[in-house]
C-alpha atoms as a PDB file:
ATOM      1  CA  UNK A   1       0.000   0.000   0.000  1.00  0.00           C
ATOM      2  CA  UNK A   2       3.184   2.352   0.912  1.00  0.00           C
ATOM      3  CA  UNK A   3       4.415   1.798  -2.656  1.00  0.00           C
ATOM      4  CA  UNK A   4       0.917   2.855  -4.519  1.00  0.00           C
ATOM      5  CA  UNK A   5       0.458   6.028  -2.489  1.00  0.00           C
ATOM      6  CA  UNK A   6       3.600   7.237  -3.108  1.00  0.00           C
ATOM      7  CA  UNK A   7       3.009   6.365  -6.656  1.00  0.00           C
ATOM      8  CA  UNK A   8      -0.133   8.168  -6.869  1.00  0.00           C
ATOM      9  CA  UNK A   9       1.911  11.325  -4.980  1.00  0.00           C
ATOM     10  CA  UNK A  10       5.028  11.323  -7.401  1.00  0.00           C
ATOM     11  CA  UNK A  11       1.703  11.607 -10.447  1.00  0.00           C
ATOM     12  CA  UNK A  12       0.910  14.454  -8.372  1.00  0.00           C
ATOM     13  CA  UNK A  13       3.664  16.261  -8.719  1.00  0.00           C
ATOM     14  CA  UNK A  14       3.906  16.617 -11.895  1.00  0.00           C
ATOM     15  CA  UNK A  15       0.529  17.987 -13.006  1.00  0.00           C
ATOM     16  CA  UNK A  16      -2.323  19.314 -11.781  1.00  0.00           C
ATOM     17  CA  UNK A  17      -4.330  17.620 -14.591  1.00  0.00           C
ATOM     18  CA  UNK A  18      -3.518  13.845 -12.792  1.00  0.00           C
ATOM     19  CA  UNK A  19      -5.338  15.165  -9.656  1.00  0.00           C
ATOM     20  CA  UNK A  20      -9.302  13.939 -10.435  1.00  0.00           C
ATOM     21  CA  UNK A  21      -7.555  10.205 -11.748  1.00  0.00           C
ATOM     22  CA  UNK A  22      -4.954  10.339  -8.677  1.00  0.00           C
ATOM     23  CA  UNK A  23      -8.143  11.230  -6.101  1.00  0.00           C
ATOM     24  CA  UNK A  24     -10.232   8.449  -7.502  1.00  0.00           C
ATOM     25  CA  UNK A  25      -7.209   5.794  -7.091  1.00  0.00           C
ATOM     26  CA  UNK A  26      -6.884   6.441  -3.065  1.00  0.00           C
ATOM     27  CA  UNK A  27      -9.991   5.893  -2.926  1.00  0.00           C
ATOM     28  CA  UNK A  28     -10.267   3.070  -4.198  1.00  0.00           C
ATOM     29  CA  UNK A  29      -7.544   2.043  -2.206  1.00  0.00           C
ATOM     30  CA  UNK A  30      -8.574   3.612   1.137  1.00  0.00           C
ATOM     31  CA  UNK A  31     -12.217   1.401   0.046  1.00  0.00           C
ATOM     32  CA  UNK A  32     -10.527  -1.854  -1.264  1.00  0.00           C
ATOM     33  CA  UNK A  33      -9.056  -2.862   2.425  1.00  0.00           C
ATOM     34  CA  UNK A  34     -10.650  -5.200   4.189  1.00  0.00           C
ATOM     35  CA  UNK A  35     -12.344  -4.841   8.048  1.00  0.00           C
ATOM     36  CA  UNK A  36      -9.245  -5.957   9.956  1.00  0.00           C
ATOM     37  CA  UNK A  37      -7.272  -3.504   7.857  1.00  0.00           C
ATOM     38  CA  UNK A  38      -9.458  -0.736   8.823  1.00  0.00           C
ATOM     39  CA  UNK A  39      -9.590  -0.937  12.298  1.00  0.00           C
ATOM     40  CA  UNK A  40      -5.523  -1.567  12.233  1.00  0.00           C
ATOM     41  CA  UNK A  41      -5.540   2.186  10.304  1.00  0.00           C
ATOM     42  CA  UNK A  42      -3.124   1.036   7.414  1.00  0.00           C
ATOM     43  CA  UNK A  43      -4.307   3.369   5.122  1.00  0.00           C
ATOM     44  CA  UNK A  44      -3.868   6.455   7.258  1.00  0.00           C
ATOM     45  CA  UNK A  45      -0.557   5.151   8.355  1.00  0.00           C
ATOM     46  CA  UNK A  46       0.793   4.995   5.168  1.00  0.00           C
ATOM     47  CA  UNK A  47      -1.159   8.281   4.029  1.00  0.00           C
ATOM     48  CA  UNK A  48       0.617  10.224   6.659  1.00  0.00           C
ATOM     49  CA  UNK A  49       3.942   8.262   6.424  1.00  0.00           C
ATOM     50  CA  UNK A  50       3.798   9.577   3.096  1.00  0.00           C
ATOM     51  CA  UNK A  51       2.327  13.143   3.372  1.00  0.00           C
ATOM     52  CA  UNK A  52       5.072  13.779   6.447  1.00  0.00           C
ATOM     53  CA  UNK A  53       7.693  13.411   3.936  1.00  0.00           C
ATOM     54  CA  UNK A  54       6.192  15.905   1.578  1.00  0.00           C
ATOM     55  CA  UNK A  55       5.100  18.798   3.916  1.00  0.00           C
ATOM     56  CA  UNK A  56       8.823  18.563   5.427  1.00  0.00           C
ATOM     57  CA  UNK A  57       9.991  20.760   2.924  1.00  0.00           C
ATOM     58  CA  UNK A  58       9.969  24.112   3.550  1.00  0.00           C
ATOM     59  CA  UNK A  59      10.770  25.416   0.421  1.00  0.00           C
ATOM     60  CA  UNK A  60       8.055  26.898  -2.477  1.00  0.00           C
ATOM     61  CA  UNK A  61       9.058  24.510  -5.164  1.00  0.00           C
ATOM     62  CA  UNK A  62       5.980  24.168  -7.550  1.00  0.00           C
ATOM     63  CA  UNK A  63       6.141  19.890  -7.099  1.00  0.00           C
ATOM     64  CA  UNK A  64       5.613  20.608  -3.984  1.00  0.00           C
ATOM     65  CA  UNK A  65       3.124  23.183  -4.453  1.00  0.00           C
ATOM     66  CA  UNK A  66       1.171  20.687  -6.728  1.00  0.00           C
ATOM     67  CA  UNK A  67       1.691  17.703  -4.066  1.00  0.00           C
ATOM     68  CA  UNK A  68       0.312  19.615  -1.213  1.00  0.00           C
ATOM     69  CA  UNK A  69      -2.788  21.317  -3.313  1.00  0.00           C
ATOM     70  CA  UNK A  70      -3.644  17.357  -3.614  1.00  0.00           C
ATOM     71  CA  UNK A  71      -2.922  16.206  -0.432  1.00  0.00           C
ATOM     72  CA  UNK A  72      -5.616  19.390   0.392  1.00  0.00           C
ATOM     73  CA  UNK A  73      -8.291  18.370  -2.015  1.00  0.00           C
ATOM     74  CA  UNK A  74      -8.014  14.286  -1.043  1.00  0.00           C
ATOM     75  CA  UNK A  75      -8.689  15.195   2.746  1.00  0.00           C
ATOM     76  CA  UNK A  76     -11.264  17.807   1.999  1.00  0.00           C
ATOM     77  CA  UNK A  77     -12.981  14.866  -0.474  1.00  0.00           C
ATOM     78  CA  UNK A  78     -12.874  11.979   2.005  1.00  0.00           C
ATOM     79  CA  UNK A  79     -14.304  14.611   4.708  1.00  0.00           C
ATOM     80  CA  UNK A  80     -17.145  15.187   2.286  1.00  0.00           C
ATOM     81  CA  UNK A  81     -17.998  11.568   1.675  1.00  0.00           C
ATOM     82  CA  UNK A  82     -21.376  10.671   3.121  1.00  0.00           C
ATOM     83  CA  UNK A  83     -20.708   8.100   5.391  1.00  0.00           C
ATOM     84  CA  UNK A  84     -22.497   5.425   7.518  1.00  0.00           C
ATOM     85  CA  UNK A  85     -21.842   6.157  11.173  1.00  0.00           C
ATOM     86  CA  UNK A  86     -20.406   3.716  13.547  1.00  0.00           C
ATOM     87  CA  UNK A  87     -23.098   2.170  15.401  1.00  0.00           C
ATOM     88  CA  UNK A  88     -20.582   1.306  18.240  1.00  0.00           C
ATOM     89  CA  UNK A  89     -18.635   4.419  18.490  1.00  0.00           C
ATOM     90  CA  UNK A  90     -21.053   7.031  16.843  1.00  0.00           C
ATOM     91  CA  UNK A  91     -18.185   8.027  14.263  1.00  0.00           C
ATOM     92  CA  UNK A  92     -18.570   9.503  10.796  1.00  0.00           C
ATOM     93  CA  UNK A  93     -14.925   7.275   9.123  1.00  0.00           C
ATOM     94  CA  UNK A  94     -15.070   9.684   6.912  1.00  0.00           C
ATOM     95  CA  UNK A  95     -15.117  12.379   9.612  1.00  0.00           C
ATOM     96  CA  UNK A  96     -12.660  10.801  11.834  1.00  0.00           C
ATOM     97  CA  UNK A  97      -9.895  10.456   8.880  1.00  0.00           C
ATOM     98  CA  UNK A  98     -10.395  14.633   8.799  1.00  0.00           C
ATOM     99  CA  UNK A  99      -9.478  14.653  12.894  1.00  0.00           C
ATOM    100  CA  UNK A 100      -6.963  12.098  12.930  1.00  0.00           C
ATOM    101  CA  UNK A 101      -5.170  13.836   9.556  1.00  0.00           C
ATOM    102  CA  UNK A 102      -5.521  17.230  11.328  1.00  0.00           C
ATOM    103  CA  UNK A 103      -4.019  15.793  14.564  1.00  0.00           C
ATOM    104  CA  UNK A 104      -0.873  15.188  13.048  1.00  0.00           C
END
């Protein structure tokens, strides 16, 4: 999962145009793990292992620019998914992947 996020983050970088097709492939990813993965957070793990990397550099390059406009428009999208709420905790996922993103 590491490897395909940072694949879909090096796309970013190098057009704005790849953002839509990149945004539909986590997705798909964040929605293609299974229950166990879920609750273990793999996806955020690895979404934040690879964001930290990005953000860490302070300097305005425009891959960077174009990394972190995505990284933006990802987190706003999976905040703005509809979502079931936890019947057990009372949790939007959706909303909780905002908190815990925001946390860090």
């Amino acid at each position: 999962m590491d490897v395909s996020i940072a694949n879909v983050l090096t796309e970013c970088q190098r057009s704005t145009s790849t953002h839509r097709r990149a945004a539909v492939a986590l997705h798909k990813l964040r929605h293609s793990q299974t229950e166990t993965e879920r609750s273990d957070g793999q996806f955020m793990a690895a979404f934040l292992a690879a964001t930290d990397r990005v953000l860490a550099v302070y300097r305005r390059e425009p891959a960077v620019e174009r990394v972190a406009a995505f990284i933006v428009e990802f987190v706003a999208s999976v905040a703005n998914t509809p979502g079931v709420v936890d019947v057990e905790t009372g949790i939007n996922p959706s909303a909780q992947f905002l908190a815990v993103f925001m946390q860090v």
